[in-house]
Protein backbone atom coordinates (compact mmCIF):
# COMPACT_ATOMS: atom_id res chain seq x y z
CA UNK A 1 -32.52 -15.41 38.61
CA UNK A 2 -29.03 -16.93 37.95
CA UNK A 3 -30.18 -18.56 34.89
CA UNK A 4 -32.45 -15.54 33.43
CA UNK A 5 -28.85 -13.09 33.79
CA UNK A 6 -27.09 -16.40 32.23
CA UNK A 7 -29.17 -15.83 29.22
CA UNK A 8 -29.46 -12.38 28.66
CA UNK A 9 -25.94 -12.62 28.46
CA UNK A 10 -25.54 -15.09 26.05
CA UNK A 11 -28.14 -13.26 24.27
CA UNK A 12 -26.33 -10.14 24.48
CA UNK A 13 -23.26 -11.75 23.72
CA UNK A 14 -24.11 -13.27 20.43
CA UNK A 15 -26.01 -10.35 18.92
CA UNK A 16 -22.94 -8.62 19.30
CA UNK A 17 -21.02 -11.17 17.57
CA UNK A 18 -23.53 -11.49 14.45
CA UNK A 19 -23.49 -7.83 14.14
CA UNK A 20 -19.54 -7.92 14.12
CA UNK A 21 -19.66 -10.90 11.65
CA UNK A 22 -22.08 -8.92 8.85
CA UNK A 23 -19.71 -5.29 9.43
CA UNK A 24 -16.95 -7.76 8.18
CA UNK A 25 -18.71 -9.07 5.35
CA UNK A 26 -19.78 -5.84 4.22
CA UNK A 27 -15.81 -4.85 4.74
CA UNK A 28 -15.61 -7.67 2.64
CA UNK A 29 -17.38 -7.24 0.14
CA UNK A 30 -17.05 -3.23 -0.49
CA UNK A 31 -12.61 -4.62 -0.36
CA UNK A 32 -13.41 -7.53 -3.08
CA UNK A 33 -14.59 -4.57 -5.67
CA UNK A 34 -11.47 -2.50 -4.86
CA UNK A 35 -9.37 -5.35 -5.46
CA UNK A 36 -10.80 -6.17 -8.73
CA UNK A 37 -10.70 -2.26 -9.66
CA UNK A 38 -7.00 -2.50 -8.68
CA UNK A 39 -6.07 -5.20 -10.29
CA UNK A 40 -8.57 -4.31 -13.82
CA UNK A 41 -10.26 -7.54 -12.99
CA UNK A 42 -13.78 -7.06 -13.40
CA UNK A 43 -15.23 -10.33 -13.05
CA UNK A 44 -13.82 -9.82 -9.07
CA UNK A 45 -16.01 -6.49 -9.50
CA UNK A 46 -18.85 -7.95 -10.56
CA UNK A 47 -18.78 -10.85 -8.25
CA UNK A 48 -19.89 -8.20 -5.56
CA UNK A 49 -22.05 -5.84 -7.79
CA UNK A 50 -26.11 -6.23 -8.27
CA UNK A 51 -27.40 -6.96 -11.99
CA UNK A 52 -28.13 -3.10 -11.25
CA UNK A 53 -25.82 -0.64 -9.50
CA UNK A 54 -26.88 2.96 -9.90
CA UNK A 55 -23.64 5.21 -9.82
CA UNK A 56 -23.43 8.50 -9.19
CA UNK A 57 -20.42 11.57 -8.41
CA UNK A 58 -20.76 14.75 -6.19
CA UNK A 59 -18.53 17.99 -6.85
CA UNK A 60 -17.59 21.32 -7.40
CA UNK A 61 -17.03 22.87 -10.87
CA UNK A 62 -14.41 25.45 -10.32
CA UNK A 63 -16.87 28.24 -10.27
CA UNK A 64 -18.00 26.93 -7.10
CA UNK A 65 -21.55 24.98 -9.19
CA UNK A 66 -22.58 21.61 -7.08
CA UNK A 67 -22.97 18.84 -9.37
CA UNK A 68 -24.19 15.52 -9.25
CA UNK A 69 -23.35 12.82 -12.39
CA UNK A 70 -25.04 9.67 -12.99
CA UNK A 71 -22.80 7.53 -14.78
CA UNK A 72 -23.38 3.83 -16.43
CA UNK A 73 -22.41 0.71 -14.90
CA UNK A 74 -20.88 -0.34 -18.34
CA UNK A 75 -18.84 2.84 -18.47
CA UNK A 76 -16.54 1.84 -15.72
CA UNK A 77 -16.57 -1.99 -16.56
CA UNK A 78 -15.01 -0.59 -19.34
CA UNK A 79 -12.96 1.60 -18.40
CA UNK A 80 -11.35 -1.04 -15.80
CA UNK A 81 -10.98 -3.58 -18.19
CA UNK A 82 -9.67 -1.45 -20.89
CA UNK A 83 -7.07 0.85 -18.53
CA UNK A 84 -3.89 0.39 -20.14
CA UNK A 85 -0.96 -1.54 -18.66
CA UNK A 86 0.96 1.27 -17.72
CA UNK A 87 -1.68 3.40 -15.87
CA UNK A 88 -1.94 2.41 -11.86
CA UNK A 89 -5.42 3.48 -10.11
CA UNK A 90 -4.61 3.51 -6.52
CA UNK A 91 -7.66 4.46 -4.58
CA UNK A 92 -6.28 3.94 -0.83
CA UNK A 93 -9.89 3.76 1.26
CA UNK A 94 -8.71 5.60 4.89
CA UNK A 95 -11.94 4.10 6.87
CA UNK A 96 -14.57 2.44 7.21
CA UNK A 97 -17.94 3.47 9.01
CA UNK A 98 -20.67 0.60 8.42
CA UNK A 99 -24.28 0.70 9.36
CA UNK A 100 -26.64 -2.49 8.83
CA UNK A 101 -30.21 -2.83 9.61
CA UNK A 102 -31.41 -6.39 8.38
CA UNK A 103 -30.57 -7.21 4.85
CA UNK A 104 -29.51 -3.34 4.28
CA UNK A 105 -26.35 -1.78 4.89
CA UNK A 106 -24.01 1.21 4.15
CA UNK A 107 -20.11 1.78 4.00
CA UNK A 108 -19.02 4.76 4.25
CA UNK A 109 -15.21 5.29 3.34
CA UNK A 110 -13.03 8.22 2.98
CA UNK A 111 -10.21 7.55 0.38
CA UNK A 112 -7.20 9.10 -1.32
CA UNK A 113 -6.86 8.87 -5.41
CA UNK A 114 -3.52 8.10 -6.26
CA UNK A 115 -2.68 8.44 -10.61
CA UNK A 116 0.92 6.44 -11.23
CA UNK A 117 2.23 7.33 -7.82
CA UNK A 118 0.47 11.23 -7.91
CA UNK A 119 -2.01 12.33 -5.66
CA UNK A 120 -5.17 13.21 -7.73
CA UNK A 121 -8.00 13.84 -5.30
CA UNK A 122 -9.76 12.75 -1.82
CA UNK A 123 -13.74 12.34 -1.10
CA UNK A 124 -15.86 9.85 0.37
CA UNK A 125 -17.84 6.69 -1.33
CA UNK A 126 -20.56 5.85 0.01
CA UNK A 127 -21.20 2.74 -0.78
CA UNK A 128 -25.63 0.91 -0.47
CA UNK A 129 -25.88 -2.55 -0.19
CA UNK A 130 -28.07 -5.51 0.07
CA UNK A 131 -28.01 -8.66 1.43
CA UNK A 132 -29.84 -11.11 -1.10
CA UNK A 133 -29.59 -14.59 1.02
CA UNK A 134 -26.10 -15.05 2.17
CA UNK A 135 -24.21 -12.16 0.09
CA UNK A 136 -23.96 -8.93 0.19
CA UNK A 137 -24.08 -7.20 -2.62
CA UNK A 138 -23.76 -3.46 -3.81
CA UNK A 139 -26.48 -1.74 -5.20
CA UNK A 140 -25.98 1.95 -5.34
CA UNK A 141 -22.71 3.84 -5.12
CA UNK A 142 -21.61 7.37 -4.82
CA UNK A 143 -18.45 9.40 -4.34
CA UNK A 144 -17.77 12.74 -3.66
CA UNK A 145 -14.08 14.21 -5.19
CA UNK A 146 -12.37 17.34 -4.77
CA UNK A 147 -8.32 18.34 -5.08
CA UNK A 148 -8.36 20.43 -1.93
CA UNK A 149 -9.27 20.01 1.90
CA UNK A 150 -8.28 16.00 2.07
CA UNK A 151 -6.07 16.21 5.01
CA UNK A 152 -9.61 16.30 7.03
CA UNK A 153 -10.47 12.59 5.99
C-alpha cells in the first residue's frame, strides 16, 4: 500500500511540474515577441511566430459599432521594423492567464499601451498557440483596445 501512495505521488508530483514547465514556456514564448516588438527586432518576433499567424482587433467605433479587423502579418513586420527611432511602443502586459491542453495553448494578457511615455489605451491579447515538437509557437492573435475602463485590468 506504501509503495502504491509512493507512486501516485510521484505521479502527482511530476504532472504538476510538466504542466508548470510548458505555462513557462508559453510565458516564454508570448515575452520573446514582446521583446522583439520593443526593441523593432523582428527576427526575435518571428523566431516565435508560425509561417501563418492570423491577426485580428476587437473595438468600439465611437458610435458605440463592435468591430472586428483582420490585419496582415506583413503589415506589422513592417510597421516594427520601419517605426522610427524616436517613437517608443511600450505595451506593459499586466498578467498572464495560460491554459494548455497537449500541444495547444492560450495566453491571455491584459496590457497597458504606452506612446513616448503617454498612455494610449488598455485591452486584452489573447494570444493561440501551438506546440510543433519542442516549441511553442503562435498561431493566431487577437487584442481588444479601448481608451476608457482600463483601471479594471
Amino acid at each position: 500500500m506504501k509503495r502504491i501512495l509512493y507512486y501516485l505521488v510521484v505521479l502527482t508530483t511530476a504532472a504538476a511540474f510538466s504542466q508548470d514547465d510548458e505555462n513557462l514556456k508559453v510565458r516564454e514564448t508570448v515575452d520573446t515577441f514582446f521583446e522583439g516588438f520593443h526593441l523593432g527586432d523582428t527576427t526575435i518576433m518571428k523566431s516565435v511566430l508560425a509561417d501563418k499567424v492570423l491577426l485580428q482587433t476587437a473595438f468600439k467605433k465611437k458610435e458605440g459599432q463592435d468591430i472586428l479587423v483582420t490585419d496582415d502579418l506583413q503589415k506589422l513586420i513592417h510597421a516594427v521594423a520601419n517605426r522610427p527611432a524616436d517613437e517608443k511602443w511600450d505595451e506593459r502586459l499586466l498578467n498572464y492567464t495560460i491554459k494548455i491542453d497537449g500541444n495547444m495553448a492560450n495566453a491571455w494578457t491584459p496590457y497597458e499601451f504606452w506612446f513616448n511615455g503617454t498612455f494610449s489605451h488598455c485591452g486584452v491579447n489573447s494570444f493561440q498557440l501551438f506546440k510543433n515538437g519542442e516549441q511553442w509557437k503562435i498561431i493566431y492573435l487577437m487584442d481588444t483596445r479601448r481608451r476608457k475602463g482600463c483601471e479594471n485590468q
